[in-house]
N, C-alpha and C. Protein backbone atom coordinates (compact mmCIF):
# COMPACT_ATOMS: atom_id res chain seq x y z
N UNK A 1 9.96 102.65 72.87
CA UNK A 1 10.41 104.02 72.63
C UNK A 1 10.96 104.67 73.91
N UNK A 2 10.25 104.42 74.86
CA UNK A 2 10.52 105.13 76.55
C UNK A 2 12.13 104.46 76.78
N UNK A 3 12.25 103.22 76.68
CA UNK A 3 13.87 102.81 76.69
C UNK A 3 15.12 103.66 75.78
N UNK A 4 14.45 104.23 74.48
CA UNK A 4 15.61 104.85 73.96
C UNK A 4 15.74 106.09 74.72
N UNK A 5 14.68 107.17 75.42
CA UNK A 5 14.86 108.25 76.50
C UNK A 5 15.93 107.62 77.42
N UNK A 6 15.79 106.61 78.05
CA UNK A 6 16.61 105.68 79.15
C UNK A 6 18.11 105.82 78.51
N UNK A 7 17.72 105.44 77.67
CA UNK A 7 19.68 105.78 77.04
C UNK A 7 20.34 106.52 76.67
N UNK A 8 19.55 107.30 75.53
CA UNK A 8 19.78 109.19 75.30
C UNK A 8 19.92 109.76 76.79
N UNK A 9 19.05 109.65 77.49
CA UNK A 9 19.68 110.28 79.13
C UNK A 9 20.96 109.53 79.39
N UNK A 10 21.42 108.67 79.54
CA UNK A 10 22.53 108.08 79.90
C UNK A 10 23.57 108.35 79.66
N UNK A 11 23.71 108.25 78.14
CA UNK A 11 24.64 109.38 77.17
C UNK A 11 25.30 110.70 77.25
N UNK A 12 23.78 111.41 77.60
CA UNK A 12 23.98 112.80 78.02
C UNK A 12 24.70 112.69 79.17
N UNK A 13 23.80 111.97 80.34
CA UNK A 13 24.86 112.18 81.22
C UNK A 13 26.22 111.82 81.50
N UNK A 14 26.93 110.86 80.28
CA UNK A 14 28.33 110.39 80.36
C UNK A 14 28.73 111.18 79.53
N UNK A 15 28.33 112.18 78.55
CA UNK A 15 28.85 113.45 78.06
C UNK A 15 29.43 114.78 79.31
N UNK A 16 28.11 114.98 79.37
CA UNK A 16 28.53 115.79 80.97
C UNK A 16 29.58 115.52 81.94
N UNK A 17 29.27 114.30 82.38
CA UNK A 17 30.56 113.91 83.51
C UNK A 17 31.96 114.01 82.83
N UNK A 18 32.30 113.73 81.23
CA UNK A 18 33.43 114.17 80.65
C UNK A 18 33.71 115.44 80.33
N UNK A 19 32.95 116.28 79.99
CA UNK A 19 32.69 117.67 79.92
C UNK A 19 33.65 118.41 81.01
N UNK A 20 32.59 117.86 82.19
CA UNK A 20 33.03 118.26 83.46
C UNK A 20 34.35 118.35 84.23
N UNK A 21 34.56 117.11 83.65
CA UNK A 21 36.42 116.89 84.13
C UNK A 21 36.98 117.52 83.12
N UNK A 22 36.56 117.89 81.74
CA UNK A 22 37.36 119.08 81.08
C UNK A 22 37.49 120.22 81.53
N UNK A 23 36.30 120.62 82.33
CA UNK A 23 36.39 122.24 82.15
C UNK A 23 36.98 122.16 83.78
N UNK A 24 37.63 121.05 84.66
CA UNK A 24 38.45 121.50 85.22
C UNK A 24 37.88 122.19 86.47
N UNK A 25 36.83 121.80 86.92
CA UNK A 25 36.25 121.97 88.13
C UNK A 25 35.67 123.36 87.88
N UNK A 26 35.34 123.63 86.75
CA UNK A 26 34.04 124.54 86.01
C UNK A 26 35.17 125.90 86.09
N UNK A 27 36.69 125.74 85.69
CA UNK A 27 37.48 126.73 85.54
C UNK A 27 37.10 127.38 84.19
N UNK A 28 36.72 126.63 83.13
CA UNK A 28 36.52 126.81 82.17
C UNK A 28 35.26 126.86 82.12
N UNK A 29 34.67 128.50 82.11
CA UNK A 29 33.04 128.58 81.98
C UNK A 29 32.30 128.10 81.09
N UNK A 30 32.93 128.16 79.99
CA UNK A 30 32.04 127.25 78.67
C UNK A 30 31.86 126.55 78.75
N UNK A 31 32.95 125.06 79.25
CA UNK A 31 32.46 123.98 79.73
C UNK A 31 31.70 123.75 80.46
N UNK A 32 31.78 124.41 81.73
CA UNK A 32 31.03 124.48 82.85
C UNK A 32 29.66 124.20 82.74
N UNK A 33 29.32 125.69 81.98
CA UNK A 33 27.79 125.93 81.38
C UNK A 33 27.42 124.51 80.19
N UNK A 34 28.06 124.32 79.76
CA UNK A 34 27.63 123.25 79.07
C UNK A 34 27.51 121.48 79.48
N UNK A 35 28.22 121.59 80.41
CA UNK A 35 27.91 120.57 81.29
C UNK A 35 26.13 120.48 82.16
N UNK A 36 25.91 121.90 82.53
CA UNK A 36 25.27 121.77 83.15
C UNK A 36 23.72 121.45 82.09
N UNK A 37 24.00 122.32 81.23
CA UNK A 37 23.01 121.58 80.02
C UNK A 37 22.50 120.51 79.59
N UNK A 38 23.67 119.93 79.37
CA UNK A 38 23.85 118.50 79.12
C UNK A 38 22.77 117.45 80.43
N UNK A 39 23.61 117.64 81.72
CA UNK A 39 22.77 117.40 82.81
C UNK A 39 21.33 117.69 82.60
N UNK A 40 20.53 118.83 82.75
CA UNK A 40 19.65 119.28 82.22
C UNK A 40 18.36 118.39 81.37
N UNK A 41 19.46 118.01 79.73
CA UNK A 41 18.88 117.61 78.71
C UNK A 41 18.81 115.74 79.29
N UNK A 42 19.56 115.39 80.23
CA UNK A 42 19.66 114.05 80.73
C UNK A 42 18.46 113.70 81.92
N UNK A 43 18.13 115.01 82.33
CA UNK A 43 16.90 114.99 83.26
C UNK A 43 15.83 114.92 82.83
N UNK A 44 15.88 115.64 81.66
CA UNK A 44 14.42 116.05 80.40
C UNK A 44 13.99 114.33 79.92
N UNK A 45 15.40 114.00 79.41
CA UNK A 45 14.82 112.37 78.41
C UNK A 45 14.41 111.23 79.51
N UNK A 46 15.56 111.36 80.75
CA UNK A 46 14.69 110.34 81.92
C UNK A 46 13.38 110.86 82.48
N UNK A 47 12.91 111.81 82.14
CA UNK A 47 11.03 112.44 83.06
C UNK A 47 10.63 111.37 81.92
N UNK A 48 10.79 111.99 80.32
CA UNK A 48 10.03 111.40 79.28
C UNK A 48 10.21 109.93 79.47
N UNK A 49 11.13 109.34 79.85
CA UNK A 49 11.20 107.73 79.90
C UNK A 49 10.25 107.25 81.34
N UNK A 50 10.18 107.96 82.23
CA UNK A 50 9.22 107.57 83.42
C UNK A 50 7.92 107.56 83.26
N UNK A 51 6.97 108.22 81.94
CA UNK A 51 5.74 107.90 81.61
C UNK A 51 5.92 106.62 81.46
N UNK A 52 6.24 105.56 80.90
CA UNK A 52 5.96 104.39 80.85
C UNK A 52 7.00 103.45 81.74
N UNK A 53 7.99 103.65 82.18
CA UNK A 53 8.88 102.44 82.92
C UNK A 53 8.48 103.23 83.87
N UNK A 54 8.39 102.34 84.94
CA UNK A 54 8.91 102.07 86.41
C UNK A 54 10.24 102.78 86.75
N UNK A 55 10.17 103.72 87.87
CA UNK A 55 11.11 104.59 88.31
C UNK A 55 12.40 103.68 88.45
N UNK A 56 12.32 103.03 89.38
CA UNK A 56 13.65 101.80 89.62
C UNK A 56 14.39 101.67 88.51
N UNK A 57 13.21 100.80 87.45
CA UNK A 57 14.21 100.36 86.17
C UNK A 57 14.84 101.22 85.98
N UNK A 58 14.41 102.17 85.56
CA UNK A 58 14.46 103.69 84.56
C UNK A 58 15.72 104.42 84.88
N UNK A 59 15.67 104.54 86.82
CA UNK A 59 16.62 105.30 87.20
C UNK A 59 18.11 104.06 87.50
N UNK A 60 17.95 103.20 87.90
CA UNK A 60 18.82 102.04 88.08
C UNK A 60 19.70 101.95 86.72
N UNK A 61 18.87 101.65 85.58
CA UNK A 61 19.20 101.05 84.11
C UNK A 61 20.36 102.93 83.64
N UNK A 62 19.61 103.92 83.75
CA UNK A 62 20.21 105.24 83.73
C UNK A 62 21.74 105.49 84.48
N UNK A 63 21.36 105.04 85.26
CA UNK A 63 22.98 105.03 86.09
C UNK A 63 23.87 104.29 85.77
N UNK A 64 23.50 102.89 85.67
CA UNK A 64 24.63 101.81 85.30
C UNK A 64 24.78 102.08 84.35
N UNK A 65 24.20 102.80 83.13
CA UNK A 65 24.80 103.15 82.03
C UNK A 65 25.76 103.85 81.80
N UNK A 66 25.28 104.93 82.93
CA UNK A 66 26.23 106.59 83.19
C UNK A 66 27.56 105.98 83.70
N UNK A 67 27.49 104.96 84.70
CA UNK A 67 28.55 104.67 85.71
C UNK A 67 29.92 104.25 84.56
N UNK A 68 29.15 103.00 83.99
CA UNK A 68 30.23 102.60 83.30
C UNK A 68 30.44 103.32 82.07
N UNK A 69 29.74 103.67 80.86
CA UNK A 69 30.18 104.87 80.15
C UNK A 69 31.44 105.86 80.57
N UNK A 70 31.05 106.40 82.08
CA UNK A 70 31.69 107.32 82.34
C UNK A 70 33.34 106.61 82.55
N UNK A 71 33.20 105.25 83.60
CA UNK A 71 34.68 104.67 83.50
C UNK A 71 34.96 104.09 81.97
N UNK A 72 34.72 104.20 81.11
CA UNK A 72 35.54 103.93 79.94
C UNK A 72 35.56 105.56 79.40
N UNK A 73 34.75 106.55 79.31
CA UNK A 73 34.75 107.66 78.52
C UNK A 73 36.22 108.43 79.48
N UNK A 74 36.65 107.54 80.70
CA UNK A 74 37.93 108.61 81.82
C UNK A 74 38.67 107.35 81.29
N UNK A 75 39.12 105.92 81.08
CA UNK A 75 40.04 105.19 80.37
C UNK A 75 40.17 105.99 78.90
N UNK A 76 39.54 106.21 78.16
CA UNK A 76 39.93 106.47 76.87
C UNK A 76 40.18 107.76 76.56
N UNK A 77 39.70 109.08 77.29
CA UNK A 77 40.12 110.35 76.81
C UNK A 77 41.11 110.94 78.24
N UNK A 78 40.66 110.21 79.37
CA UNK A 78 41.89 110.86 80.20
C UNK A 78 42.91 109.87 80.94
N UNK A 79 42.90 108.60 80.28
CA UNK A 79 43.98 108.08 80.90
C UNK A 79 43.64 107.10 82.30
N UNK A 80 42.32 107.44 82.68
CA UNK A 80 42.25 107.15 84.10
C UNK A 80 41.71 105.30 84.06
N UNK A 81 42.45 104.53 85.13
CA UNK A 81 42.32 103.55 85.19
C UNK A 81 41.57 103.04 86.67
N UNK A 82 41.10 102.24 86.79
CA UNK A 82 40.18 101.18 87.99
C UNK A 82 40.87 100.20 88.67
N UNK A 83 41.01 100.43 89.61
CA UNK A 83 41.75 99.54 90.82
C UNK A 83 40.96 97.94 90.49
N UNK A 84 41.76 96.86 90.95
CA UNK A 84 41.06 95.48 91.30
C UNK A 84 39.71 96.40 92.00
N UNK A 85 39.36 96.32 93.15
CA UNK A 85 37.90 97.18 93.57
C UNK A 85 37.43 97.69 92.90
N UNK A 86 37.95 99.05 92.25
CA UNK A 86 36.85 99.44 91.41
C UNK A 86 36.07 98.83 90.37
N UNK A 87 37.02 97.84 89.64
CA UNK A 87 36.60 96.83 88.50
C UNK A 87 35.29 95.95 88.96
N UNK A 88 35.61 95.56 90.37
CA UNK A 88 34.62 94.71 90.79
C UNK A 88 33.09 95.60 91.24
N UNK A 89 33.41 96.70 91.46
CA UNK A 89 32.23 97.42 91.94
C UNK A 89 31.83 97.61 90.47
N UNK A 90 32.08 98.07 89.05
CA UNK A 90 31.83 98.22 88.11
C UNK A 90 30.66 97.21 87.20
N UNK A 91 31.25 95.92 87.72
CA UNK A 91 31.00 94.76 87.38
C UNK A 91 28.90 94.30 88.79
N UNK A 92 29.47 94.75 89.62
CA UNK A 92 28.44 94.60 90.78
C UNK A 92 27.59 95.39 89.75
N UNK A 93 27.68 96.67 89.71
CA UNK A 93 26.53 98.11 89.20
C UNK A 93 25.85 96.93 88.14
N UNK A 94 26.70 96.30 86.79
CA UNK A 94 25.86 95.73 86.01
C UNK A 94 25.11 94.41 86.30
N UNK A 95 25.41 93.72 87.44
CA UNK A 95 24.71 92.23 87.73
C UNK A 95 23.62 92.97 88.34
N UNK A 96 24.06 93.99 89.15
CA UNK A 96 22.20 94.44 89.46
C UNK A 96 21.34 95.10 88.60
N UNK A 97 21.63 95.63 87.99
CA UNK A 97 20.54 96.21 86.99
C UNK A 97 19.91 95.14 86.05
N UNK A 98 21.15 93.99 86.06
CA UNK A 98 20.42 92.92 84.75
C UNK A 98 19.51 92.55 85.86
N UNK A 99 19.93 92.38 87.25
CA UNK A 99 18.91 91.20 88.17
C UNK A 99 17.34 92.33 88.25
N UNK A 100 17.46 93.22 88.35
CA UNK A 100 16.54 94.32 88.07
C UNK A 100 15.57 94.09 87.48
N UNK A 101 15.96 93.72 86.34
CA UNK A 101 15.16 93.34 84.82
C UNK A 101 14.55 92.32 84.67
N UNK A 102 14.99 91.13 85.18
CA UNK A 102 14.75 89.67 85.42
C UNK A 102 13.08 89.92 85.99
């Protein structure tokens, strides 16, 4: 159950980070404010996921989720693409979190 918090946070926070680049460097207060919510509600489900996982996993597994979520959620609604480097750093974020797990 503590793993689905791990991902519902993840979510949230690849909601937010798109949010965020909508509202345009928080030009747009609605967005703004709702970004920061979002953030917020992504902090709330990772506390609840740290009663039972291990901080590392928890926060490691949370990010690489966020990381790459977020580079496909900026490929598919804004266009934005990943250098040779970035692809490979993309690719690094997930061999460590699996080696994490191991």
């Amino acid at each position: 159950m503590y793993l689905v918090f791990v991902i519902l946070a993840a979510l949230l926070d690849i909601l937010a980070n798109l949010v965020l680049k909508k509202s345009d460097g928080f030009k747009n207060k609605f967005l703004g404010i709702l970004c920061m919510a979002l953030v917020l509600c992504a902090f709330v489900c990772l506390g609840l996921a740290l009663k039972e996982i291990p901080l590392s996993i928890a926060y490691s597994t949370w990010g690489a989720i966020g990381v790459i979520g977020t580079i496909l959620g900026g490929y598919y609604f804004f266009g934005e693409r990943l250098n040779l480097l970035g692809k490979l750093g993309a690719i690094l974020v997930v061999v460590a979190v699996v080696l994490l797990h191991i």
